[in-house]
Protein backbone atom coordinates (compact mmCIF):
# COMPACT_ATOMS: atom_id res chain seq x y z
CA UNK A 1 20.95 74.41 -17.34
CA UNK A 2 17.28 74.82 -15.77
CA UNK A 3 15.82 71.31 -14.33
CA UNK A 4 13.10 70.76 -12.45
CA UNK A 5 13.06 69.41 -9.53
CA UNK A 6 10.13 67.99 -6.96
CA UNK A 7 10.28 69.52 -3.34
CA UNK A 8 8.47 66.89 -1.91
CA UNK A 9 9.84 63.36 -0.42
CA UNK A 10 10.98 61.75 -3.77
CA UNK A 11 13.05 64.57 -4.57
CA UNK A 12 12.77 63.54 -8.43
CA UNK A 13 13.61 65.60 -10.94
CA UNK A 14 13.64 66.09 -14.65
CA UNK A 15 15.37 68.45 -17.60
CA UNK A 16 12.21 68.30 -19.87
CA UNK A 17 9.78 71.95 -18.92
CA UNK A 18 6.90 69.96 -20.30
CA UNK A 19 6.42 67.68 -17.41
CA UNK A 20 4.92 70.26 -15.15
CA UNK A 21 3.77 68.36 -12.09
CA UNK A 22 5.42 65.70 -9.76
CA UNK A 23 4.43 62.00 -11.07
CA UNK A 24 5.73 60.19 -8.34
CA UNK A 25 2.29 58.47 -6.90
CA UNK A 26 3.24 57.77 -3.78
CA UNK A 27 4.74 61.22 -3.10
CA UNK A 28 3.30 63.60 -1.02
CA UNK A 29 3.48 66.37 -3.73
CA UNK A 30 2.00 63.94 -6.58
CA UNK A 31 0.60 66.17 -8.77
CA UNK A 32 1.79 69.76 -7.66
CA UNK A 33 3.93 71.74 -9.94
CA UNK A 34 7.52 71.06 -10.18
CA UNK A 35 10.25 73.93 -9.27
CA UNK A 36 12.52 75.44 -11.70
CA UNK A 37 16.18 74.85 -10.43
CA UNK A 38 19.34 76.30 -11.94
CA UNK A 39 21.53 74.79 -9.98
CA UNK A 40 25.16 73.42 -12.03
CA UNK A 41 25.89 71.24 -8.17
CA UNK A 42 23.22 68.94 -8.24
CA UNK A 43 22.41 69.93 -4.53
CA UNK A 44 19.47 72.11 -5.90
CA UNK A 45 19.82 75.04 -3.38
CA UNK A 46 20.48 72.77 -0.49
């Protein structure tokens, strides 16, 4: 099932496409696009 998942240091993640951009505020990615992730693990290419 396709996630997506922030590559930055929060590592969040979410299953709903409509999110778009990390929200974490004191992230270092806050506010850059989130990466699609198919990953069935949960180690998201790791």
């Amino acid at each position: 099932m396709t996630h997506y998942i922030c590559t930055g240091e929060c590592k969040g993640q979410t299953d709903d496409p409509n999110v778009g951009t990390c929200q974490a505020e004191s992230c270092d990615k806050h506010g850059e696009p989130l990466t699609a992730c198919e990953c069935e693990d949960g180690a998201h290419g790791a």
